[in-house]
PDB file of N, CA and C in Angstrom:
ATOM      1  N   UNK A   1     -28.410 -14.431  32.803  1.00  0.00           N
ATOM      2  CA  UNK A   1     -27.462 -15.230  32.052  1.00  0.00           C
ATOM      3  C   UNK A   1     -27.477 -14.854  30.568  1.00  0.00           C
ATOM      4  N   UNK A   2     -28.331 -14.365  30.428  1.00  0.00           N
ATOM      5  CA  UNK A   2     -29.183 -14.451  28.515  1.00  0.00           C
ATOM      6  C   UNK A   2     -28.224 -12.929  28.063  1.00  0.00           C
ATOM      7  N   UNK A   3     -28.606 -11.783  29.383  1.00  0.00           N
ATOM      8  CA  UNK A   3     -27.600 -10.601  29.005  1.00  0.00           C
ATOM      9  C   UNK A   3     -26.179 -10.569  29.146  1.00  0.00           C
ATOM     10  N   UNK A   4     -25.312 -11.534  30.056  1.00  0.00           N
ATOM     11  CA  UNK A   4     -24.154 -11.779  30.381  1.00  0.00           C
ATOM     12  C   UNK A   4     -23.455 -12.520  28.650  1.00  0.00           C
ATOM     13  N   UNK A   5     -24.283 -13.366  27.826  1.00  0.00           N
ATOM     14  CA  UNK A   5     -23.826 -14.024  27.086  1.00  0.00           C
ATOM     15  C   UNK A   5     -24.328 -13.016  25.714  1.00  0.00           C
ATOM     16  N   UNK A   6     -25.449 -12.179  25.920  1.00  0.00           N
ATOM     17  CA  UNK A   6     -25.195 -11.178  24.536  1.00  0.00           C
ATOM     18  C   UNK A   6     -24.066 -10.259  24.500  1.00  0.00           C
ATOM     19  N   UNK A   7     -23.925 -10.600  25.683  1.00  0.00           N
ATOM     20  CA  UNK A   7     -22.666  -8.908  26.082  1.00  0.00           C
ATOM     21  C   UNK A   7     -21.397  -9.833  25.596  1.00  0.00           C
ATOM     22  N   UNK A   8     -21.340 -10.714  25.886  1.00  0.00           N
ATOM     23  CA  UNK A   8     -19.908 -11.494  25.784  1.00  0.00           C
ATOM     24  C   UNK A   8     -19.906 -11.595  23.875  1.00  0.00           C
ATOM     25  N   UNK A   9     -20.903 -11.601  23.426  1.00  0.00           N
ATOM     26  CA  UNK A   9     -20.799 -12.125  21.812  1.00  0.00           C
ATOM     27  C   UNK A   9     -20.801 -10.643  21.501  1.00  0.00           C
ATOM     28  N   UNK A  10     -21.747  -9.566  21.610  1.00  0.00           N
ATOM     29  CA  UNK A  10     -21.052  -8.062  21.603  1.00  0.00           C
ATOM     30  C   UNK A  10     -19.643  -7.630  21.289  1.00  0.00           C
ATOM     31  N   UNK A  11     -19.351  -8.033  22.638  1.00  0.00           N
ATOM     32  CA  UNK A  11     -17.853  -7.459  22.295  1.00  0.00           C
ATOM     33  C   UNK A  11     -17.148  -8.622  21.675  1.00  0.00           C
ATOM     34  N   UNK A  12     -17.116  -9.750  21.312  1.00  0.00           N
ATOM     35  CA  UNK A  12     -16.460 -10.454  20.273  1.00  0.00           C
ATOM     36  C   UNK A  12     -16.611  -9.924  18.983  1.00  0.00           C
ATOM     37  N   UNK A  13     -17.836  -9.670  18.535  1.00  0.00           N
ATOM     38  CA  UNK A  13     -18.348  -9.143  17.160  1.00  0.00           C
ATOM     39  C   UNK A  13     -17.074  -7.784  17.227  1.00  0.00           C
ATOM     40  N   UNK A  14     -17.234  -6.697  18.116  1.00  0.00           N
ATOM     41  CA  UNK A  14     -16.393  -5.669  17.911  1.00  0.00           C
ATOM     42  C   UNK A  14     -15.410  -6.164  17.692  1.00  0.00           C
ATOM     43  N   UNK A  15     -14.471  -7.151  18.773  1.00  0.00           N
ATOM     44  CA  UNK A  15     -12.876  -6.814  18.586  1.00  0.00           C
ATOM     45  C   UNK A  15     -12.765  -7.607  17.204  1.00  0.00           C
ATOM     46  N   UNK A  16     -13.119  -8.333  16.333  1.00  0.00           N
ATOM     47  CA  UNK A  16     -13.410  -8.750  15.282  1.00  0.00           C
ATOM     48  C   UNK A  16     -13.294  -7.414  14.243  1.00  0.00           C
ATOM     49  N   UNK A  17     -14.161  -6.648  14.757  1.00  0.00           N
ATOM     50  CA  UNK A  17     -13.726  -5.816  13.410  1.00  0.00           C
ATOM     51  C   UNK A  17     -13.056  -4.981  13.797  1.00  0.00           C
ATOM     52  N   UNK A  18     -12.790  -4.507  14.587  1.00  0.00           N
ATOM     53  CA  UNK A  18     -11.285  -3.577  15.141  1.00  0.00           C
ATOM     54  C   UNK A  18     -10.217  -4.059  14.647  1.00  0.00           C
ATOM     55  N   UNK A  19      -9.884  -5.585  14.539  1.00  0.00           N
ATOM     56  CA  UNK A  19      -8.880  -6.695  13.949  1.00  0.00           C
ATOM     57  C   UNK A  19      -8.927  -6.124  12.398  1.00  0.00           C
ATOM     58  N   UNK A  20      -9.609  -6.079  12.106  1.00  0.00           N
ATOM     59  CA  UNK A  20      -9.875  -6.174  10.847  1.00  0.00           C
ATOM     60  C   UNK A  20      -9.592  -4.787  10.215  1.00  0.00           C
ATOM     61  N   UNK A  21     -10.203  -3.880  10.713  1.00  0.00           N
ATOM     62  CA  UNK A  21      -9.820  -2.130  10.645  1.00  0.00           C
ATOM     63  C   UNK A  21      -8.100  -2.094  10.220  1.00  0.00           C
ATOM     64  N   UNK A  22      -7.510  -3.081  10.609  1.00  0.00           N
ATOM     65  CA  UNK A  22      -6.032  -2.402  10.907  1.00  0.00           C
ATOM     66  C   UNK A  22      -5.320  -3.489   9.019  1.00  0.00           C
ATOM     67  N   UNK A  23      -6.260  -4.211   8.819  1.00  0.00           N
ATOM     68  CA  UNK A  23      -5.543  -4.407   7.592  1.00  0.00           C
ATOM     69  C   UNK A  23      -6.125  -4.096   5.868  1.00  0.00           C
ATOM     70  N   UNK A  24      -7.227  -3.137   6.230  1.00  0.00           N
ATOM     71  CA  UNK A  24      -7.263  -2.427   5.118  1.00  0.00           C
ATOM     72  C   UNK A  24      -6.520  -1.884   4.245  1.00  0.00           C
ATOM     73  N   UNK A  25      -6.862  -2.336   3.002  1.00  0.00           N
ATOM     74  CA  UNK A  25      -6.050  -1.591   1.488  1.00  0.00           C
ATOM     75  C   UNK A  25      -5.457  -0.099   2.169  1.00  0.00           C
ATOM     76  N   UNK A  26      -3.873   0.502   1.860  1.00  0.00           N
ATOM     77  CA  UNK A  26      -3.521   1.229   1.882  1.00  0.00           C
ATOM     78  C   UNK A  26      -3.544   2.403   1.035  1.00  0.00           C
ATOM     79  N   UNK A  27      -4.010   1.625  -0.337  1.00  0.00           N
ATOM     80  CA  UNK A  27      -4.046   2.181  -1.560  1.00  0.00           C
ATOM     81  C   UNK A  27      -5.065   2.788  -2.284  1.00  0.00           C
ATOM     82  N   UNK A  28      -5.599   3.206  -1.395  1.00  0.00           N
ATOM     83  CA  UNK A  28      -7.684   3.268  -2.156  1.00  0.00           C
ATOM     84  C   UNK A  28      -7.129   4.552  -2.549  1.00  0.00           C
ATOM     85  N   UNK A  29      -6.208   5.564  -2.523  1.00  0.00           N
ATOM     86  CA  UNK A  29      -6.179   6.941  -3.593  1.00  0.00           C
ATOM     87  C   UNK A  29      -4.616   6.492  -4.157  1.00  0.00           C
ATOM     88  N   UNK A  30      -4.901   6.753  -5.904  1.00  0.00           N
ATOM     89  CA  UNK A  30      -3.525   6.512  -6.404  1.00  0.00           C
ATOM     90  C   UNK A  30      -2.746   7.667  -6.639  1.00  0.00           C
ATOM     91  N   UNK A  31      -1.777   7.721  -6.276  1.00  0.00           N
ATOM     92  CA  UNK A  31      -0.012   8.636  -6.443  1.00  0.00           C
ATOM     93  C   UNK A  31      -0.124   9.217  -7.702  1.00  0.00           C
ATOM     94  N   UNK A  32       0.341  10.622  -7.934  1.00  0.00           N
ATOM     95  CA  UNK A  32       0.816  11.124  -9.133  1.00  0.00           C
ATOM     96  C   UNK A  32       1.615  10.830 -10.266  1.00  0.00           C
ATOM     97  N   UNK A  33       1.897  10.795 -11.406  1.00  0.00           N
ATOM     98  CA  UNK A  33       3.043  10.505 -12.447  1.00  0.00           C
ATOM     99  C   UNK A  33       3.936  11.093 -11.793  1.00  0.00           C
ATOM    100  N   UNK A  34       5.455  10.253 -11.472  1.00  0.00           N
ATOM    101  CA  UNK A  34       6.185  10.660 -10.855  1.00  0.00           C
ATOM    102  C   UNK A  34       7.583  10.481 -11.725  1.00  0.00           C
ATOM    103  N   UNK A  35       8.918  11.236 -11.453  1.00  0.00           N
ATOM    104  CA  UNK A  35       9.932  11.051 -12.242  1.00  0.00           C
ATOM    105  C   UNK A  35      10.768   9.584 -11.473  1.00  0.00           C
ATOM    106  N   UNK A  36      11.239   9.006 -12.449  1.00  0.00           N
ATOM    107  CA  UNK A  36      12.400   8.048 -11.919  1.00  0.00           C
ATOM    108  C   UNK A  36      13.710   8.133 -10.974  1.00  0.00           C
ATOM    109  N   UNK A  37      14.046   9.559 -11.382  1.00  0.00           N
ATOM    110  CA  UNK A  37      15.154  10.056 -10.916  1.00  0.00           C
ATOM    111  C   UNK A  37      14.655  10.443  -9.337  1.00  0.00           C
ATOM    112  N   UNK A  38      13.527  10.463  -8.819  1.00  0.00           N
ATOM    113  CA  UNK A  38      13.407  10.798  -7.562  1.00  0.00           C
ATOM    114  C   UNK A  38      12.809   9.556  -6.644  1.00  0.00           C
ATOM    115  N   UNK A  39      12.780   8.478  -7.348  1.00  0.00           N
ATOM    116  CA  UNK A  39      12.776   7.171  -6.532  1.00  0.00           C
ATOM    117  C   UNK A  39      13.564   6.815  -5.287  1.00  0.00           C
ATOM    118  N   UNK A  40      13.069   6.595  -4.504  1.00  0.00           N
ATOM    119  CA  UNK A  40      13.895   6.283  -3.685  1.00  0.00           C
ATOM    120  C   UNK A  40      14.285   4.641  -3.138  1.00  0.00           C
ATOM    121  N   UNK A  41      13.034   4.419  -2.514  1.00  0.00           N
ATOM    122  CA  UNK A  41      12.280   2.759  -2.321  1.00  0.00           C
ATOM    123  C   UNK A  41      11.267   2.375  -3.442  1.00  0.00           C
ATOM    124  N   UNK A  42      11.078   1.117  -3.717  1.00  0.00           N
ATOM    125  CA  UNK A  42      10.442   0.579  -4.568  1.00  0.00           C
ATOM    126  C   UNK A  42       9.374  -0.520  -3.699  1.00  0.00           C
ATOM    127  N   UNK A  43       8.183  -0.514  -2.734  1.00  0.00           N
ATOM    128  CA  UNK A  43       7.676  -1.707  -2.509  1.00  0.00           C
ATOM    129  C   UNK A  43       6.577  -2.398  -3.201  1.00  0.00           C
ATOM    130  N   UNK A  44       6.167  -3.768  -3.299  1.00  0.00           N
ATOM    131  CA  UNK A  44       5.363  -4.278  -4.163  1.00  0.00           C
ATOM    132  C   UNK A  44       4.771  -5.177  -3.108  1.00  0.00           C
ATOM    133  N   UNK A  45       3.380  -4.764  -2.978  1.00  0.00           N
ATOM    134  CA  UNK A  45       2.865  -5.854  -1.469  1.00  0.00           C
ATOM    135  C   UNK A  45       1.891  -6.647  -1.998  1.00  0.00           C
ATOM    136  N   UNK A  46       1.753  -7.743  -1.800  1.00  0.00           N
ATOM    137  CA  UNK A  46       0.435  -8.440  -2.246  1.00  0.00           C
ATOM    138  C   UNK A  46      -1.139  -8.319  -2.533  1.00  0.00           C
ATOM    139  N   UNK A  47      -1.517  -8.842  -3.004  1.00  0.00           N
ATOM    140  CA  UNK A  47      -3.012  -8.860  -2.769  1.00  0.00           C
ATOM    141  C   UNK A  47      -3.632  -9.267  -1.707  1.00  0.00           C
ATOM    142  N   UNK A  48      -4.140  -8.235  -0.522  1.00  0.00           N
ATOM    143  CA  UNK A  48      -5.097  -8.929   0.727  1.00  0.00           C
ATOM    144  C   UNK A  48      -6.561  -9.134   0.331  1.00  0.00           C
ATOM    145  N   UNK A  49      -7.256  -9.621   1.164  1.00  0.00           N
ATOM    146  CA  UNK A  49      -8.652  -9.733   0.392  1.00  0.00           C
ATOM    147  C   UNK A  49      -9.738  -8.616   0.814  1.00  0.00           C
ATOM    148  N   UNK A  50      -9.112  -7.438   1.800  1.00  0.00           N
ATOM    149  CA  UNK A  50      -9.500  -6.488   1.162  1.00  0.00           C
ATOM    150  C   UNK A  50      -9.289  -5.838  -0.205  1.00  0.00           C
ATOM    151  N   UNK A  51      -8.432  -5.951  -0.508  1.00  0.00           N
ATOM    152  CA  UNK A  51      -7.663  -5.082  -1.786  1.00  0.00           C
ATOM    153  C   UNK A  51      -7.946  -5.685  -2.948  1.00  0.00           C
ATOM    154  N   UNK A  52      -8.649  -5.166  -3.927  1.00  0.00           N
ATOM    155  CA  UNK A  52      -8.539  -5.104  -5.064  1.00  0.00           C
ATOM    156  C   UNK A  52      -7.173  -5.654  -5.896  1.00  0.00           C
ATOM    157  N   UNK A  53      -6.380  -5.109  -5.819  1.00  0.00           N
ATOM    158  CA  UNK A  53      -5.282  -5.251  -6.783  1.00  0.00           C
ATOM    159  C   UNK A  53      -4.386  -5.009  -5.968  1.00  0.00           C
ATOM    160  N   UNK A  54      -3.027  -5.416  -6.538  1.00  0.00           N
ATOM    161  CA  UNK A  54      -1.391  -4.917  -5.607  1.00  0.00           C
ATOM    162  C   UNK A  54      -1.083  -3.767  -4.806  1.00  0.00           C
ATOM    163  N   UNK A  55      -0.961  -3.329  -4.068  1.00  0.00           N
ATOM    164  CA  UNK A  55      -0.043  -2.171  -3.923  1.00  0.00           C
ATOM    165  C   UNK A  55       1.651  -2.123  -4.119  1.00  0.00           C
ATOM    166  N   UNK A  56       1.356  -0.976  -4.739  1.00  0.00           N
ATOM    167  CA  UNK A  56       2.991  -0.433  -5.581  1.00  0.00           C
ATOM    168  C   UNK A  56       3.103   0.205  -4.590  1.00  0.00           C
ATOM    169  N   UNK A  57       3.942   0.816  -3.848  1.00  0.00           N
ATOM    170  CA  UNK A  57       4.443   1.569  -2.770  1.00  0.00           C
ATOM    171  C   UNK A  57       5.367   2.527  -2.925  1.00  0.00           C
ATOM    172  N   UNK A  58       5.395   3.481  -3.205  1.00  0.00           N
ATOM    173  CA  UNK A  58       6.765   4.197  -4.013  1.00  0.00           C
ATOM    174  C   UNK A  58       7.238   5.128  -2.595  1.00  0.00           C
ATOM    175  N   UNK A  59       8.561   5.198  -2.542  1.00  0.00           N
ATOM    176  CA  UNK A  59       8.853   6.553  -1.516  1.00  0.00           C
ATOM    177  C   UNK A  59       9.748   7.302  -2.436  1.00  0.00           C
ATOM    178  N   UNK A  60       9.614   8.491  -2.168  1.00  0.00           N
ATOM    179  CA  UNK A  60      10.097   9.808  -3.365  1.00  0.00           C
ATOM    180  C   UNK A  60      11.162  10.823  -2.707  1.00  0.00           C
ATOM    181  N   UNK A  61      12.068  10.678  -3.598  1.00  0.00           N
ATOM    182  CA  UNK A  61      12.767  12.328  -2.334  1.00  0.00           C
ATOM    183  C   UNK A  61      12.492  13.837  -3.141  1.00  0.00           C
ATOM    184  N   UNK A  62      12.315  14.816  -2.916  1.00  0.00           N
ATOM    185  CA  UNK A  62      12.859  16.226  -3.231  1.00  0.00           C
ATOM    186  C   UNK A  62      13.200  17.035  -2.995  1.00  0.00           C
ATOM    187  N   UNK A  63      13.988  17.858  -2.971  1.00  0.00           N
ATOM    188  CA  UNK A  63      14.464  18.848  -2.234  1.00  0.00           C
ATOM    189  C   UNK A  63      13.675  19.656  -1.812  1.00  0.00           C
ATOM    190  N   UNK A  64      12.257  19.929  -2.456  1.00  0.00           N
ATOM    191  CA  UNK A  64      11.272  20.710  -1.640  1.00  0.00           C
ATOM    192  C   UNK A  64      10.286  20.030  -0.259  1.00  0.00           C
ATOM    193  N   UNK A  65       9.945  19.139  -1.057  1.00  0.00           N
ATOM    194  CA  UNK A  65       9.455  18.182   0.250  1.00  0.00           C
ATOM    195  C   UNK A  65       9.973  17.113   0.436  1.00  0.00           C
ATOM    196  N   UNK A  66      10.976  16.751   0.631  1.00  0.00           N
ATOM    197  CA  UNK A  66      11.485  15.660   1.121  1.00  0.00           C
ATOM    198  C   UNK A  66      11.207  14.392   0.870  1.00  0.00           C
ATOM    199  N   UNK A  67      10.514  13.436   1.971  1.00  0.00           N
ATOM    200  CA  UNK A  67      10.334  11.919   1.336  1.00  0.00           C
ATOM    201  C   UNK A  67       8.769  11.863   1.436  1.00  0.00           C
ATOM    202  N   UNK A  68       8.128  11.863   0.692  1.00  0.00           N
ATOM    203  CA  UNK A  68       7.233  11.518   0.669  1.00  0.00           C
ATOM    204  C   UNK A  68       6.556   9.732   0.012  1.00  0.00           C
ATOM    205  N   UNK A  69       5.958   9.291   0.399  1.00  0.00           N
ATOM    206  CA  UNK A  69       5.269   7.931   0.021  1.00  0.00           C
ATOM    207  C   UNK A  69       4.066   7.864  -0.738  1.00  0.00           C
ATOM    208  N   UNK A  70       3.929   7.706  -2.280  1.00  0.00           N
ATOM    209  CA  UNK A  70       2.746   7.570  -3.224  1.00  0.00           C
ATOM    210  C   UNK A  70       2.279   5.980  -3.225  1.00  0.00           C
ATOM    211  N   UNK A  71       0.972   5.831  -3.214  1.00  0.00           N
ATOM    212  CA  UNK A  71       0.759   4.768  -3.885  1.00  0.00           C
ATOM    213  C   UNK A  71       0.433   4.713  -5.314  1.00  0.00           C
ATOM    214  N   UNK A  72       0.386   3.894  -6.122  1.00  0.00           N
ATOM    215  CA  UNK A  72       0.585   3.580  -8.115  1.00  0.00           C
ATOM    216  C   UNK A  72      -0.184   2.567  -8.187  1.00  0.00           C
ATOM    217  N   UNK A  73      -1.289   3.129  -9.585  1.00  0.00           N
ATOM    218  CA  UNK A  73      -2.290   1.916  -9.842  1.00  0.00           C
ATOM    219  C   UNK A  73      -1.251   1.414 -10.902  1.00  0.00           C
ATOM    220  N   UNK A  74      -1.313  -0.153 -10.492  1.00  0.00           N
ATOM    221  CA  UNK A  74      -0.172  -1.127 -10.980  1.00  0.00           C
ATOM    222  C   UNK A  74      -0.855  -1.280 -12.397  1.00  0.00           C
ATOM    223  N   UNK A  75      -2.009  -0.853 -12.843  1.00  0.00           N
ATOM    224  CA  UNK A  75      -2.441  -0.854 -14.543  1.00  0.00           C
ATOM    225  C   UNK A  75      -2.041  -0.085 -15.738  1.00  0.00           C
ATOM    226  N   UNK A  76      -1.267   0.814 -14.731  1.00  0.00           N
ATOM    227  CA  UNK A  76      -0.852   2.332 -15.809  1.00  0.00           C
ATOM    228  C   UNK A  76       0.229   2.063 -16.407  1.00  0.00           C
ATOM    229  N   UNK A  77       0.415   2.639 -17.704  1.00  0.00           N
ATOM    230  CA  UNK A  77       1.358   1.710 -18.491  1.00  0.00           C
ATOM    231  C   UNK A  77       2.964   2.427 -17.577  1.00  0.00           C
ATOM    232  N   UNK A  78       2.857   3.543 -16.940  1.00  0.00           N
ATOM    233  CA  UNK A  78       3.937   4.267 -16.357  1.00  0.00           C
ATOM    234  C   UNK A  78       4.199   3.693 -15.409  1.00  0.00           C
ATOM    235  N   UNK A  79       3.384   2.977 -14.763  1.00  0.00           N
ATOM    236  CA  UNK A  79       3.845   2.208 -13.473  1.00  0.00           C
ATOM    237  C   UNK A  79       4.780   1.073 -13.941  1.00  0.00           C
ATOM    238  N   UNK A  80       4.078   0.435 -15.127  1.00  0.00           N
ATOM    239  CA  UNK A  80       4.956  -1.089 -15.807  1.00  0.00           C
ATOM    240  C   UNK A  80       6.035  -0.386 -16.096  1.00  0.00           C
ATOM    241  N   UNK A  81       6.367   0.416 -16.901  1.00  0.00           N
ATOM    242  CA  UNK A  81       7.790   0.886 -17.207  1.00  0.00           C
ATOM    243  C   UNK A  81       8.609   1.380 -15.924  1.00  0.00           C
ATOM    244  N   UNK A  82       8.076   2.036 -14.923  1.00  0.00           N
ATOM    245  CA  UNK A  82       8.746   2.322 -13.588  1.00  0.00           C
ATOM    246  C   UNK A  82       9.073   0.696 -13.010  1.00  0.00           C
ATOM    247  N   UNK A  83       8.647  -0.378 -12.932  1.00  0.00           N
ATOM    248  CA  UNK A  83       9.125  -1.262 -12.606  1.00  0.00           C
ATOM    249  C   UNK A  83       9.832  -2.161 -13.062  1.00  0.00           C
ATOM    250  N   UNK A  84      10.378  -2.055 -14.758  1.00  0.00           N
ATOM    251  CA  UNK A  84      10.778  -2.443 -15.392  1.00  0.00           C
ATOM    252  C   UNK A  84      12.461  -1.949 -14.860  1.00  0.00           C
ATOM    253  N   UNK A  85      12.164  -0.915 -15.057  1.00  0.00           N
ATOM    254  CA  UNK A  85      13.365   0.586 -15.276  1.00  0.00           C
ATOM    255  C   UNK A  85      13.882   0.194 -13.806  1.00  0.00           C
ATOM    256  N   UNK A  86      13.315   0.009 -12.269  1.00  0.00           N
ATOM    257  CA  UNK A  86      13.478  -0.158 -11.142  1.00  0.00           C
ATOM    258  C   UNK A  86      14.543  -1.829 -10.720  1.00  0.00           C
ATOM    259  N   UNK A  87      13.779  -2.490 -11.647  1.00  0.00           N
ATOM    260  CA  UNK A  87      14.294  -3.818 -11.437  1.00  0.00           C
ATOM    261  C   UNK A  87      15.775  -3.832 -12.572  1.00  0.00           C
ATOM    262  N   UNK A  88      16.263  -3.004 -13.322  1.00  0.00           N
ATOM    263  CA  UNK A  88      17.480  -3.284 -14.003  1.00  0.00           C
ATOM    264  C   UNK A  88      17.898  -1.966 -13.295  1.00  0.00           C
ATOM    265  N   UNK A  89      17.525  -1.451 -12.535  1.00  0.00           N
ATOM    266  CA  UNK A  89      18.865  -0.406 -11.870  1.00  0.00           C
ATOM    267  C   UNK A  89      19.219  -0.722 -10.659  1.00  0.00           C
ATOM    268  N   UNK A  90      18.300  -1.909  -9.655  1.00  0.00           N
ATOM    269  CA  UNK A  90      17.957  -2.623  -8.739  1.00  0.00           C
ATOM    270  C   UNK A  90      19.871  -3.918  -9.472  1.00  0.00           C
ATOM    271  N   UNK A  91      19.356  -4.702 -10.357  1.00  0.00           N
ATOM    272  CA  UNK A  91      20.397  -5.405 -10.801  1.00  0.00           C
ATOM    273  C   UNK A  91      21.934  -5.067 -11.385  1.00  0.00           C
ATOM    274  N   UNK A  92      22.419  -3.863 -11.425  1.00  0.00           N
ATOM    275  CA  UNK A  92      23.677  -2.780 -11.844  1.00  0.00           C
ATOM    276  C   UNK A  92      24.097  -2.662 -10.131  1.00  0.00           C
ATOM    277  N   UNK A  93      23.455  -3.086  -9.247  1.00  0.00           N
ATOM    278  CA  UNK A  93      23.677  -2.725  -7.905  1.00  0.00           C
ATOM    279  C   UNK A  93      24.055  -1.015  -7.492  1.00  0.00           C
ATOM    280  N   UNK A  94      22.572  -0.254  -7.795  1.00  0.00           N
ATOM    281  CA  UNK A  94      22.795   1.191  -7.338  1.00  0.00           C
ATOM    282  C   UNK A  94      21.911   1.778  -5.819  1.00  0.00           C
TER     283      UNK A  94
END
């Protein structure tokens, strides 16, 4: 009975953190200085309590590589002006 009920709390402990595996920070390496003009999407996701700080979510187009997705440490003064600049071209409806 004693091994039937370690085995049962075993695998609770796992699927517990398997659960958990899947909502880790996306953002643990930050994105390059990037131009405005190649913005594409703009996302801004909350704070989980893994995460440190926000994730900025940027998706990028270029004609060499296509769309790619950076993440942006939301402290850099380039990120504040990219979201500044994002939210009044966001309001011109473009």
């Amino acid at each position: 009975m004693k091994l039937l009920t370690a085995a049962l709390l075993l695998l609770l402990i796992a699927m517990c953190i398997a659960s958990a595996e899947g909502v880790k920070c996306k953002c643990s390496r930050k994105g390059p200085k990037i131009r405005f003009s190649n913005v594409r999407k703009l996302e801004i996701k909350p704070r989980y309590p893994f995460c440190v700080e926000e994730m900025i979510i940027v998706t990028l187009w270029t004609r060499v590589r296509g769309e790619q997705q950076h993440c942006l440490n939301p402290k850099r003064q380039n990120t504040v002006r990219l979201l500044k600049w994002y939210r009044v071209w966001k309001e011109k409806g473009r």
